[in-house]
N, C-alpha and C. Protein backbone atom coordinates (compact mmCIF):
# COMPACT_ATOMS: atom_id res chain seq x y z
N UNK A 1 99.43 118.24 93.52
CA UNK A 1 98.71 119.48 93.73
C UNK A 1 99.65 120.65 93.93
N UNK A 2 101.01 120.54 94.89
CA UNK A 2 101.79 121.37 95.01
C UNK A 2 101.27 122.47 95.69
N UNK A 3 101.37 123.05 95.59
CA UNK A 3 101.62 124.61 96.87
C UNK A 3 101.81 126.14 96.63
N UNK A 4 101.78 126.64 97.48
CA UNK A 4 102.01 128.35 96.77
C UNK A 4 102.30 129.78 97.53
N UNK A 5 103.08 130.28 97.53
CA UNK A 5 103.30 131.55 98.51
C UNK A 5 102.23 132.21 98.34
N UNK A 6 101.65 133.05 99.21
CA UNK A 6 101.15 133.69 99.65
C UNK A 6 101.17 135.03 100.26
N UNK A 7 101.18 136.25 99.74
CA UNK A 7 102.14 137.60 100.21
C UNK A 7 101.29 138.59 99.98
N UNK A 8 101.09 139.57 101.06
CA UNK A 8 100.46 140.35 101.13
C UNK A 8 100.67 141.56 101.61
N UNK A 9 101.16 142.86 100.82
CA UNK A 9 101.88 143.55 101.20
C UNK A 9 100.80 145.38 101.40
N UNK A 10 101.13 145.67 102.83
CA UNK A 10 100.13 147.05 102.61
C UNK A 10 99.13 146.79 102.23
N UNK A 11 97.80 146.00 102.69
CA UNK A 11 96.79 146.17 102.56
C UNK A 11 95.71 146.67 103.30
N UNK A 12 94.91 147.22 102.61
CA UNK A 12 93.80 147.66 103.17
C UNK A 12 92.75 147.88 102.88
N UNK A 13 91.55 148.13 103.61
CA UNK A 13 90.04 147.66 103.36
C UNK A 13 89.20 148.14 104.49
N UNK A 14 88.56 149.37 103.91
CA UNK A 14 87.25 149.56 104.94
C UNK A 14 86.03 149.78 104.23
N UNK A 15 85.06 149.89 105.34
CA UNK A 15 83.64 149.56 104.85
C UNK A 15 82.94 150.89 104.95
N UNK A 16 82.75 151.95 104.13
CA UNK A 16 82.30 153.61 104.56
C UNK A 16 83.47 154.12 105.54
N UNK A 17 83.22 154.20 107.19
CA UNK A 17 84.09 155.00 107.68
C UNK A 17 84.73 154.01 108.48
N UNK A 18 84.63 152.60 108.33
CA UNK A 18 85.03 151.84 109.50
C UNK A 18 86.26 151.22 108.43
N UNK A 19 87.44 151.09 109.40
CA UNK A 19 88.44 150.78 108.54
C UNK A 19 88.91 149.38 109.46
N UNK A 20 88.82 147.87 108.68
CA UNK A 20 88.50 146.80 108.92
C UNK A 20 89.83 146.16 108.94
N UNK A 21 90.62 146.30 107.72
CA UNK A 21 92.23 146.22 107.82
C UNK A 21 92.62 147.39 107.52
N UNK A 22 94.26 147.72 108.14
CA UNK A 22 94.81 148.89 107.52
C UNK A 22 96.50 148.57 108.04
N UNK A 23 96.51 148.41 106.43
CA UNK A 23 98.23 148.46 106.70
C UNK A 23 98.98 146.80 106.60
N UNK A 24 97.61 145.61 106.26
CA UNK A 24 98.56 144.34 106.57
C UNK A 24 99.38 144.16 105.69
N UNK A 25 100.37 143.79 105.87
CA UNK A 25 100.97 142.67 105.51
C UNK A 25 101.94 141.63 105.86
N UNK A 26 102.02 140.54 105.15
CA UNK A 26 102.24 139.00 105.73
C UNK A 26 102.56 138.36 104.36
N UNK A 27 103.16 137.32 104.86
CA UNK A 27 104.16 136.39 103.70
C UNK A 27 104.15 134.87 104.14
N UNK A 28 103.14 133.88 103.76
CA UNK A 28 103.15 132.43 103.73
C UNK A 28 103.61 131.84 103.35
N UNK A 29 104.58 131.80 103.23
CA UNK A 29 105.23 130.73 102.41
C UNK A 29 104.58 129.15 102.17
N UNK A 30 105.32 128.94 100.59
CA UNK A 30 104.27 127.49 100.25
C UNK A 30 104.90 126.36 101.36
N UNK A 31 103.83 125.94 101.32
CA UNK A 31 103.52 124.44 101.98
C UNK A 31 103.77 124.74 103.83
N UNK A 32 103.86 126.20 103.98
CA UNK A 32 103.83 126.54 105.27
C UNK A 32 101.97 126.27 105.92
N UNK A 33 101.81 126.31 107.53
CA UNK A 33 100.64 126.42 107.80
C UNK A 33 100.58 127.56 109.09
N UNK A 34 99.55 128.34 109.13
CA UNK A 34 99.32 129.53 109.98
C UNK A 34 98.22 129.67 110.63
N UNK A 35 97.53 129.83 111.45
CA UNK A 35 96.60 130.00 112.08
C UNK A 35 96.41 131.52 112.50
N UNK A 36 95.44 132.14 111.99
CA UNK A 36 95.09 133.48 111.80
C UNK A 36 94.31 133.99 113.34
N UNK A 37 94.94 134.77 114.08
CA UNK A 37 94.02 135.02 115.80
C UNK A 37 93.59 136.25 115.71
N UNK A 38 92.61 136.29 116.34
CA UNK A 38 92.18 137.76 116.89
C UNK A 38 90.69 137.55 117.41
N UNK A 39 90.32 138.51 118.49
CA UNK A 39 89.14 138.41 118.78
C UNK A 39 88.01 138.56 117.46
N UNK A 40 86.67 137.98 117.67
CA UNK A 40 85.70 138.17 116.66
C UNK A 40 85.23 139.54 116.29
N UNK A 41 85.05 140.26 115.18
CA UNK A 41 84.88 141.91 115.06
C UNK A 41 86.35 142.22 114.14
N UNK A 42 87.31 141.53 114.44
CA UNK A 42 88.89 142.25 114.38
C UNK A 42 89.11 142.07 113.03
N UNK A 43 88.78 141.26 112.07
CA UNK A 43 88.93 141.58 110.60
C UNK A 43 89.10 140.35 110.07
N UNK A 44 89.45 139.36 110.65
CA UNK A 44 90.02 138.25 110.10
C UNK A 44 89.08 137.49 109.19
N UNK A 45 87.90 137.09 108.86
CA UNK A 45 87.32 137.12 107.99
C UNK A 45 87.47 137.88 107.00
N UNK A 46 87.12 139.40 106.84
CA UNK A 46 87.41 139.80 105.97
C UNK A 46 89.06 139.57 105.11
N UNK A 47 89.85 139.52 106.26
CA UNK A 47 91.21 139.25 105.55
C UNK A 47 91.22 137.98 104.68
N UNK A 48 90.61 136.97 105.18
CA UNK A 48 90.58 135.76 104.46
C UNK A 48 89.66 135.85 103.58
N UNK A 49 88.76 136.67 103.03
CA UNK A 49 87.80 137.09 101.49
C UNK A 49 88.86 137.85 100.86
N UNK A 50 89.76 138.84 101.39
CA UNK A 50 90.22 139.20 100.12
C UNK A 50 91.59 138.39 99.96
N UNK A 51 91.96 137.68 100.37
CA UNK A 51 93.01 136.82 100.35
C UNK A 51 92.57 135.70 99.31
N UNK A 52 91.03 135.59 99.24
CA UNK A 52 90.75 134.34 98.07
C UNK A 52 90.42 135.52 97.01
N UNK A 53 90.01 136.69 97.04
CA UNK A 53 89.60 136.77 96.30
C UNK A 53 87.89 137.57 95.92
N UNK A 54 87.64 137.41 97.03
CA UNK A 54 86.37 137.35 97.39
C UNK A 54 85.48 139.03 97.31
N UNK A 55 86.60 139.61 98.31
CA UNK A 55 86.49 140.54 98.47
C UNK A 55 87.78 141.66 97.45
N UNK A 56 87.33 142.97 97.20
CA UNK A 56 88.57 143.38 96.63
C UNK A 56 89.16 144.88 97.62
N UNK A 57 90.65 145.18 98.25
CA UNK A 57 91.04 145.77 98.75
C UNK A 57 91.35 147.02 98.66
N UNK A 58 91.01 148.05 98.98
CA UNK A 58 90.88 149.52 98.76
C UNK A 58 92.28 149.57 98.00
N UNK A 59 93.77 148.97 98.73
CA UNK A 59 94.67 149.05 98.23
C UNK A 59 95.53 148.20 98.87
N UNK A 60 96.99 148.30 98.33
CA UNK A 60 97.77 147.13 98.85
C UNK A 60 98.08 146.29 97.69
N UNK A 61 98.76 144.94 97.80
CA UNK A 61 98.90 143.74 96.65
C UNK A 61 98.83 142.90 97.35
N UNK A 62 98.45 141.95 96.62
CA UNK A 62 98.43 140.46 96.90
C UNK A 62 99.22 140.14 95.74
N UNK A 63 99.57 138.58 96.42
CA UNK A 63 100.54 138.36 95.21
C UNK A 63 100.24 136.65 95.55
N UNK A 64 100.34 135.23 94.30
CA UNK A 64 100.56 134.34 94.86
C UNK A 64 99.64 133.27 94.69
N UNK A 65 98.59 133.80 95.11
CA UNK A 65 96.98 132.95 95.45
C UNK A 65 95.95 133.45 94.35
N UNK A 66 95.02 132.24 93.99
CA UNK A 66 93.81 133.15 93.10
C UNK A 66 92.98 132.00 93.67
N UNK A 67 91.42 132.75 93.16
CA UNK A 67 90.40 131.76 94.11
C UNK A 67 90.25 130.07 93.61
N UNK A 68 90.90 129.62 92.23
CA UNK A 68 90.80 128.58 92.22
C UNK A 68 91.68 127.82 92.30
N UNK A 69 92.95 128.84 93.34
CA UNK A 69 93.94 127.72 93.71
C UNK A 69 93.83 127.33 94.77
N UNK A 70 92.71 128.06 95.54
CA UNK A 70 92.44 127.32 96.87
C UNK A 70 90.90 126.65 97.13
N UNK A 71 91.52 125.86 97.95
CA UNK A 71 90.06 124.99 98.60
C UNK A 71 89.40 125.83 100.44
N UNK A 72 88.23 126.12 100.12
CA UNK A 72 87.59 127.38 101.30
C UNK A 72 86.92 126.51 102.19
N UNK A 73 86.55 126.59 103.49
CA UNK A 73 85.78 125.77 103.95
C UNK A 73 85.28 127.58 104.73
N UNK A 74 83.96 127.58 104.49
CA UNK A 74 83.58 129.26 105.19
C UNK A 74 82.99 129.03 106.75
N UNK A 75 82.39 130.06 107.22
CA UNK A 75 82.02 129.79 108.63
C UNK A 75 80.50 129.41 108.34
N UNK A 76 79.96 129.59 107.15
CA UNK A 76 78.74 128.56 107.40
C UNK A 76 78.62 127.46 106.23
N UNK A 77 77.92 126.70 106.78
CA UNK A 77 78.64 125.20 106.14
C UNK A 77 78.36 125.35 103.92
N UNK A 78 77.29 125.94 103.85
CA UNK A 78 76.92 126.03 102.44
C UNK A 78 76.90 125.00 101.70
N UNK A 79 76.50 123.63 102.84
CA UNK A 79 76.32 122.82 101.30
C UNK A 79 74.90 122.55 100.93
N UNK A 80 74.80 121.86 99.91
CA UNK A 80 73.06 121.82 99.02
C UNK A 80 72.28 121.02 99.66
N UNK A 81 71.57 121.25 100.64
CA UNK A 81 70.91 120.91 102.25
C UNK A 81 70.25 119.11 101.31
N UNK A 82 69.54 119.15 100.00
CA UNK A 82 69.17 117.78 99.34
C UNK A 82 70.02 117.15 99.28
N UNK A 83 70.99 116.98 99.49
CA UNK A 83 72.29 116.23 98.83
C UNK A 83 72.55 115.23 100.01
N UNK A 84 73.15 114.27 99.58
CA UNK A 84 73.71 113.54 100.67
C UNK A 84 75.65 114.17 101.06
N UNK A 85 75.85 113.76 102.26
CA UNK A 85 77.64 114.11 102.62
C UNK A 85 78.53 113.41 101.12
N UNK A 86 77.77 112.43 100.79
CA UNK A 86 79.02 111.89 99.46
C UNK A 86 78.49 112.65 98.66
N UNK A 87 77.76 113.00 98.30
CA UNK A 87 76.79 113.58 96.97
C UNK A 87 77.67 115.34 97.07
N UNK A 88 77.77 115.61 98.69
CA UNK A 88 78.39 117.33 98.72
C UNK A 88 79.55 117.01 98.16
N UNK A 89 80.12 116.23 98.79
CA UNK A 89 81.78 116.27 98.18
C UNK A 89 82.23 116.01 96.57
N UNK A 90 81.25 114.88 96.40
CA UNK A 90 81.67 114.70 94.67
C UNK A 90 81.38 115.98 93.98
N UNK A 91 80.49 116.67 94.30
CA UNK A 91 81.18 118.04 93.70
C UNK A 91 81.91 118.61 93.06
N UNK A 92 82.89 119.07 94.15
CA UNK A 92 83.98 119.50 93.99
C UNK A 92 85.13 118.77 93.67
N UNK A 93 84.67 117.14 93.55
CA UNK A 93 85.79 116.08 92.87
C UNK A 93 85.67 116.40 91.46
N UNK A 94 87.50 116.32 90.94
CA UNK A 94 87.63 116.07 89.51
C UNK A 94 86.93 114.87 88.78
N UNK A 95 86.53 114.87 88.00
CA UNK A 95 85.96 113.51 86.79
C UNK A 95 85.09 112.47 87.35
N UNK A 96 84.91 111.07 87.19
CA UNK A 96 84.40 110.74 87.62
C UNK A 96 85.04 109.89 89.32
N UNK A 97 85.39 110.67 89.55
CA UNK A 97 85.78 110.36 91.29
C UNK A 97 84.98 108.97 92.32
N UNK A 98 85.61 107.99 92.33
CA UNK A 98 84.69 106.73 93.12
C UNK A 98 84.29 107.33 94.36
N UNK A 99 82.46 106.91 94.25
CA UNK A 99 82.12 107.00 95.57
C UNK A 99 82.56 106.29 96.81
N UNK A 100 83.06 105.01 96.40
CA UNK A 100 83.23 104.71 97.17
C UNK A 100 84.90 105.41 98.26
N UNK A 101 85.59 105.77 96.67
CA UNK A 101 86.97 106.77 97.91
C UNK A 101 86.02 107.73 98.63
N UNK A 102 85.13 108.11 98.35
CA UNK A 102 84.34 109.61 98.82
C UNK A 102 83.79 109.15 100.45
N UNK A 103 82.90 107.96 100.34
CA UNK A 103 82.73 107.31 101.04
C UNK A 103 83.68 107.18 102.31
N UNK A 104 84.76 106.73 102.15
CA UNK A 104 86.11 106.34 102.83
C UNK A 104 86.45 107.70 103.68
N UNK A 105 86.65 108.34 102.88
CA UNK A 105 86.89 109.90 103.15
C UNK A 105 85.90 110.23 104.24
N UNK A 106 84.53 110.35 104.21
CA UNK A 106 83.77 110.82 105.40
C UNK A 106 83.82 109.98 106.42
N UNK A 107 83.88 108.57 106.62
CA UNK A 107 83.81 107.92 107.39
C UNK A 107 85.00 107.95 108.28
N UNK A 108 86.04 108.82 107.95
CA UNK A 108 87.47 109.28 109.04
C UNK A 108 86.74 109.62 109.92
N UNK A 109 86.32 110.64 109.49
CA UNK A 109 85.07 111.99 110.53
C UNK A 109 83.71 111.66 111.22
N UNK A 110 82.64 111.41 110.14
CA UNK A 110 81.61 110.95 110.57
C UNK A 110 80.80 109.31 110.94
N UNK A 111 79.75 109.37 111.12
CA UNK A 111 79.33 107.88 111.74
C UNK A 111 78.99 107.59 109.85
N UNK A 112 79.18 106.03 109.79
CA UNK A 112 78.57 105.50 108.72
C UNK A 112 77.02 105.63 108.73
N UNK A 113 76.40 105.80 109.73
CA UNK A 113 75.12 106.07 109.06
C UNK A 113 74.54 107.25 108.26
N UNK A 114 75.64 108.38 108.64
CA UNK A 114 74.80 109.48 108.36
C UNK A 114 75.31 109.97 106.92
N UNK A 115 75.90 108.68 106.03
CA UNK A 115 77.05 108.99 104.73
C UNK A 115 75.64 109.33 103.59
N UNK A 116 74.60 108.72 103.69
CA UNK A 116 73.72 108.32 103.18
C UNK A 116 72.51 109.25 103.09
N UNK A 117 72.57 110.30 104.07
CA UNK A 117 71.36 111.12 104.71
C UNK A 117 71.62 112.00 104.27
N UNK A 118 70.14 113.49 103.80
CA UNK A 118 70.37 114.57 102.80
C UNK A 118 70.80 115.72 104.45
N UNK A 119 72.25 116.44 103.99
CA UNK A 119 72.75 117.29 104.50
C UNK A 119 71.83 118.19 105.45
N UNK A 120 70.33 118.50 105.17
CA UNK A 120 69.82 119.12 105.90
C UNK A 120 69.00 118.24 107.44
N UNK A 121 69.31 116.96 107.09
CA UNK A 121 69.32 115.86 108.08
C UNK A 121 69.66 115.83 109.56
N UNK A 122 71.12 116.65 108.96
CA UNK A 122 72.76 116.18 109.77
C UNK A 122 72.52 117.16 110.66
N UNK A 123 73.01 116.85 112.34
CA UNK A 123 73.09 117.58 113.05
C UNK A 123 74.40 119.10 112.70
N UNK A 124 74.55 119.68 113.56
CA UNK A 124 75.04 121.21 113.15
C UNK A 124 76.64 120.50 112.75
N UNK A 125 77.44 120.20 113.70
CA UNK A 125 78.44 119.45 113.47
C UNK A 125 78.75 118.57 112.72
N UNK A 126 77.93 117.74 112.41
CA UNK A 126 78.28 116.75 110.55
C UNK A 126 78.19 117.47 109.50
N UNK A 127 77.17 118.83 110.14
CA UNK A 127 77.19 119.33 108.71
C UNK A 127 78.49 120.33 108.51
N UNK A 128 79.35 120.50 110.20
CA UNK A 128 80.83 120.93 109.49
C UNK A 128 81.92 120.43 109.03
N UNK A 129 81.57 119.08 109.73
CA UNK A 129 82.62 117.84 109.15
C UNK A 129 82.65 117.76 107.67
N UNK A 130 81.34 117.33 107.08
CA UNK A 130 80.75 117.61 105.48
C UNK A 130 82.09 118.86 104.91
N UNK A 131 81.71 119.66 105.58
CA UNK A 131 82.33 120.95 104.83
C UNK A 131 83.73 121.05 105.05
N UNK A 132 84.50 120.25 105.68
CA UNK A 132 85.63 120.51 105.85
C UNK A 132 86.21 119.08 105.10
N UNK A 133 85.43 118.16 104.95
CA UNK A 133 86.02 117.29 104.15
C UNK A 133 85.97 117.37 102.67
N UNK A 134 85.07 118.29 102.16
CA UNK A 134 85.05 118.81 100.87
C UNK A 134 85.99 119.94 100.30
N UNK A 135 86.52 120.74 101.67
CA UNK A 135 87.39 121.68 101.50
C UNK A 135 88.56 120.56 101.19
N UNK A 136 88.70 119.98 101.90
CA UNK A 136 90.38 119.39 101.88
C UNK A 136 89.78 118.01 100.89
N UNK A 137 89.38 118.03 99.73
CA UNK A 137 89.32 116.98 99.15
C UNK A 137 89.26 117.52 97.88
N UNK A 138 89.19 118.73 97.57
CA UNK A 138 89.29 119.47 96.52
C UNK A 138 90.69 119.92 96.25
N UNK A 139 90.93 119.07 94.68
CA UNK A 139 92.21 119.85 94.67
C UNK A 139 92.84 121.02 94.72
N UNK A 140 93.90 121.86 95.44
CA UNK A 140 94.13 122.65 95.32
C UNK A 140 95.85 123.35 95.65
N UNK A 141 96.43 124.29 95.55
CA UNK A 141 97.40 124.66 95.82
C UNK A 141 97.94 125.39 97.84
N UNK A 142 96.46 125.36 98.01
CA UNK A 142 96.26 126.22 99.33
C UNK A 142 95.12 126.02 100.11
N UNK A 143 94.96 125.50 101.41
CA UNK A 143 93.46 125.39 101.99
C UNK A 143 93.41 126.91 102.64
N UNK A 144 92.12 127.11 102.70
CA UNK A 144 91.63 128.22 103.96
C UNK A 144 90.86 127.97 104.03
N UNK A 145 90.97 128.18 105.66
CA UNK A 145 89.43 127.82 106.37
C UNK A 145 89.39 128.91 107.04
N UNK A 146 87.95 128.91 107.30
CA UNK A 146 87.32 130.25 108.16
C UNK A 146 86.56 129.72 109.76
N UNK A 147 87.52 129.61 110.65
CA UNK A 147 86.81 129.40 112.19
C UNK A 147 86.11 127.40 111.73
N UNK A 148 87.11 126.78 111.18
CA UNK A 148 86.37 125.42 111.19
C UNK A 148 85.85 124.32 111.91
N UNK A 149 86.63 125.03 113.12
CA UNK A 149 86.34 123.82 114.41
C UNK A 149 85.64 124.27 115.14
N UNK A 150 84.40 125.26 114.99
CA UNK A 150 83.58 126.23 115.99
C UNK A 150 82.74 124.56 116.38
N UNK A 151 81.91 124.13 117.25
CA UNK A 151 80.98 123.62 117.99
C UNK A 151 81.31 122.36 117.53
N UNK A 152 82.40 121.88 117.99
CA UNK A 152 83.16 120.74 118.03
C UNK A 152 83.62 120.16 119.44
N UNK A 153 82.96 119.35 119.67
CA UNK A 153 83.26 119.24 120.91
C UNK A 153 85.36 118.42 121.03
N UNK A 154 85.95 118.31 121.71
CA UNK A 154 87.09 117.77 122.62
C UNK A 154 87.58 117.21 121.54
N UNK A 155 86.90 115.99 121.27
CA UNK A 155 87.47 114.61 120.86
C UNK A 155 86.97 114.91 120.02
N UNK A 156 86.06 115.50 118.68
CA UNK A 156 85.78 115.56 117.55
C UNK A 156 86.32 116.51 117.15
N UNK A 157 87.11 117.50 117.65
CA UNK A 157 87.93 118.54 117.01
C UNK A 157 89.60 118.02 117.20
N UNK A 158 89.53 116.85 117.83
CA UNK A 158 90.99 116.61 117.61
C UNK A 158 90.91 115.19 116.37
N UNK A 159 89.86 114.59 116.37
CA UNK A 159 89.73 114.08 115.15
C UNK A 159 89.57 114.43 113.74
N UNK A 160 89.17 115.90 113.99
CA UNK A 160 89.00 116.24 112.75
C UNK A 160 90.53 117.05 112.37
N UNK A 161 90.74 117.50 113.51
CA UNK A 161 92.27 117.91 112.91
C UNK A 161 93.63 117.03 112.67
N UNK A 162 93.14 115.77 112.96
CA UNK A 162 94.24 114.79 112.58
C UNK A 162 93.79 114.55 111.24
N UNK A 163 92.06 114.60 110.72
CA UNK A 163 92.58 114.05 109.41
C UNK A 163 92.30 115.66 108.24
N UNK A 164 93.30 116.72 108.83
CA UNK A 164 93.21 117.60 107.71
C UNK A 164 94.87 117.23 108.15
N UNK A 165 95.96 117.30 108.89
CA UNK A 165 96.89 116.48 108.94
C UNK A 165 97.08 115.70 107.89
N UNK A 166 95.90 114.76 108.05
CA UNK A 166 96.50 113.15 107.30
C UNK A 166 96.37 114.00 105.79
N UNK A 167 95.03 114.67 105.13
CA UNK A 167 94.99 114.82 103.57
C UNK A 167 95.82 115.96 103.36
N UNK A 168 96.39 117.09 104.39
CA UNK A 168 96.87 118.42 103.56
C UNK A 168 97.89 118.09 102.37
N UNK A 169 98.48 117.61 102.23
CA UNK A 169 99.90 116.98 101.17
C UNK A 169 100.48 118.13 100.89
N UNK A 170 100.87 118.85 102.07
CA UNK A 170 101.89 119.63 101.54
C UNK A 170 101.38 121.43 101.25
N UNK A 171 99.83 120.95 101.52
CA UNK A 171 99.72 122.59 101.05
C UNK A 171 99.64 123.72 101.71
N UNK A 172 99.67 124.88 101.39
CA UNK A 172 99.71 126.03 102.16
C UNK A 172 98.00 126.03 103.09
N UNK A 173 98.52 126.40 104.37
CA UNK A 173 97.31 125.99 105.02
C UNK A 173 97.16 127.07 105.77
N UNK A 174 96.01 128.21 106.09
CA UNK A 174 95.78 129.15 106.78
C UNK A 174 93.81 128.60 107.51
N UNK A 175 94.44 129.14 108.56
CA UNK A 175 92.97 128.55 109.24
C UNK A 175 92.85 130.12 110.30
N UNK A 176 91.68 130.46 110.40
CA UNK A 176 91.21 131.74 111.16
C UNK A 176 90.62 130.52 112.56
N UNK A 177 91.68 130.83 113.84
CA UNK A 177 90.86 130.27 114.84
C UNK A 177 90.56 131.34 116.04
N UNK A 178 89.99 130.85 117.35
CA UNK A 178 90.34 131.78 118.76
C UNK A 178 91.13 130.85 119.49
N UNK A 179 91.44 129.46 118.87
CA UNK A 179 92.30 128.61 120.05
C UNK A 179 93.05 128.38 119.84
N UNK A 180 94.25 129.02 120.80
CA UNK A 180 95.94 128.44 120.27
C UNK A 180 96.14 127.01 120.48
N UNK A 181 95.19 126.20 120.74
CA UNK A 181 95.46 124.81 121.21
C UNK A 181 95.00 124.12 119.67
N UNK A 182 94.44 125.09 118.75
CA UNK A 182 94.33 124.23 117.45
C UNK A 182 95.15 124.35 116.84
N UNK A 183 96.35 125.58 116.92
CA UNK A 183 97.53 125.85 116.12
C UNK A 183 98.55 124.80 116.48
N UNK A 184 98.29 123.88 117.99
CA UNK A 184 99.86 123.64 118.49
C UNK A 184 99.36 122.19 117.79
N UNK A 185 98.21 121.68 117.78
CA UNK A 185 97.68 120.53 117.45
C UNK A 185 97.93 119.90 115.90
N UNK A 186 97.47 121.79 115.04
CA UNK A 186 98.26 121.46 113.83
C UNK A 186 99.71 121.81 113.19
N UNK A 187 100.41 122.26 115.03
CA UNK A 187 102.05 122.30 114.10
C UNK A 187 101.58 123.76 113.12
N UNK A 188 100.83 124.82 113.65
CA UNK A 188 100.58 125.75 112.51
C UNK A 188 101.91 126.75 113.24
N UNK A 189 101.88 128.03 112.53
CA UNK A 189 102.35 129.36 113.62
C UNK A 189 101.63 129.88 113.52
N UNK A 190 101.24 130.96 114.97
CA UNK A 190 100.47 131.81 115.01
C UNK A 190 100.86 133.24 114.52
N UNK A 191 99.81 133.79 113.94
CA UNK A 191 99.90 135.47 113.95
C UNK A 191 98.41 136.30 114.21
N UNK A 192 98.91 137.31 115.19
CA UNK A 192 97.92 138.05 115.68
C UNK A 192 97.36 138.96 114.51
N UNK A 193 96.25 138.90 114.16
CA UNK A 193 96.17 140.16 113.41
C UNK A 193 96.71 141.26 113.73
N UNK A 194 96.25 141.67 115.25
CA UNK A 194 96.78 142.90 115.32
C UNK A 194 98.59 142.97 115.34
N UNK A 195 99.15 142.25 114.85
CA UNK A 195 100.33 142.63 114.91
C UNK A 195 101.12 142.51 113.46
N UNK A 196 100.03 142.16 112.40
CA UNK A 196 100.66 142.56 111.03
C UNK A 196 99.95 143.75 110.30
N UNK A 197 99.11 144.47 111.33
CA UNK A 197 98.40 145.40 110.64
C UNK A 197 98.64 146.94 111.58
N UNK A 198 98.65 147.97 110.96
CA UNK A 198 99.05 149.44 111.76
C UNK A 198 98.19 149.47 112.72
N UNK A 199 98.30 149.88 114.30
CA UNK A 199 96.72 150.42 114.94
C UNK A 199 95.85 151.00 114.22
N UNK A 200 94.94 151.07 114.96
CA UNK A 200 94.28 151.82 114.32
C UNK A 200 93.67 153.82 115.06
């Protein structure tokens, strides 16, 4: 899959008169991992839409990343509520992908019973597990995630971050959290928003 810098120089982005970023920029290097901080309101979402792509920036460059070199896991889960957890992920698998690896794959995270059950089933939390095992099971050059470990309790957010650990292979990994205890967990570095972007 391999990996990919990530560089973002002078950017900026507001919405009418509210100016959301101004002035970032930042440099990821490939196969580095970062954990994106700032209180909720402060931009970091938006930074991570126009970083895939998503969004486009008044001005500034990006350089590095395009949206189908990365795998997204967003802050709401978005998968096809009929589907079963193997059924979300084969998805986004290349060719014909064994259910049964797919299988294997959720059962790191979730209970074997619920491999089987349509997504709109799943309590709030399987249905982020779902989404974060589809993010990191999709090939790609770069994960981002957006706030992935929100209503995770203790022991299921340190399980789930051992197995984005176990699958990252290397890739550039940016995750938007509020807990520095998920950065130290994944060996990420931190950066404050507010400290790659001008005051305001």
């Amino acid at each position: 899959m391999g990996s990919c810098d990530v560089r973002l120089s002078h950017v900026e982005k507001s919405y009418g008169s509210l100016h959301v970023l101004r002035d970032v920029s930042l440099t990821l290097p490939a196969g580095s991992s970062w954990c994106l901080m700032g209180p909720s309101g402060a931009g970091k979402t938006t930074l991570l839409r126009v970083i895939l792509g998503l969004e486009r920036a008044d001005s500034g460059r990006l350089e590095g990343i395009s949206c189908g070199d990365a795998s997204v896991m967003f802050q709401e889960d978005r998968l096809c509520a009929p589907l079963s957890p193997v059924e979300n992920v084969a998805l986004v698998m290349p060719g014909r992908s064994s259910r049964r690896a797919i299988r294997s794959l959720l059962a790191e995270v979730l209970p074997e019973d619920s491999l089987g059950k349509p997504a709109s089933q799943l309590s709030g939390g399987q249905r982020r597990r779902v989404s974060l095992v589809r993010a990191m099971a999709y090939p790609s050059k770069a994960i981002v995630m957006d706030e992935p470990f929100t209503g995770l309790d203790e022991r299921t957010r340190r399980s789930v971050i051992d197995f984005v650990l176990r699958h990252r292979e290397g890739r550039t990994l940016l995750v938007s959290t509020h807990g520095e205890q998920d950065a130290r967990l994944l060996g990420a570095r931190c950066v404050q928003l507010s400290d790659i972007s001008r005051p305001m």
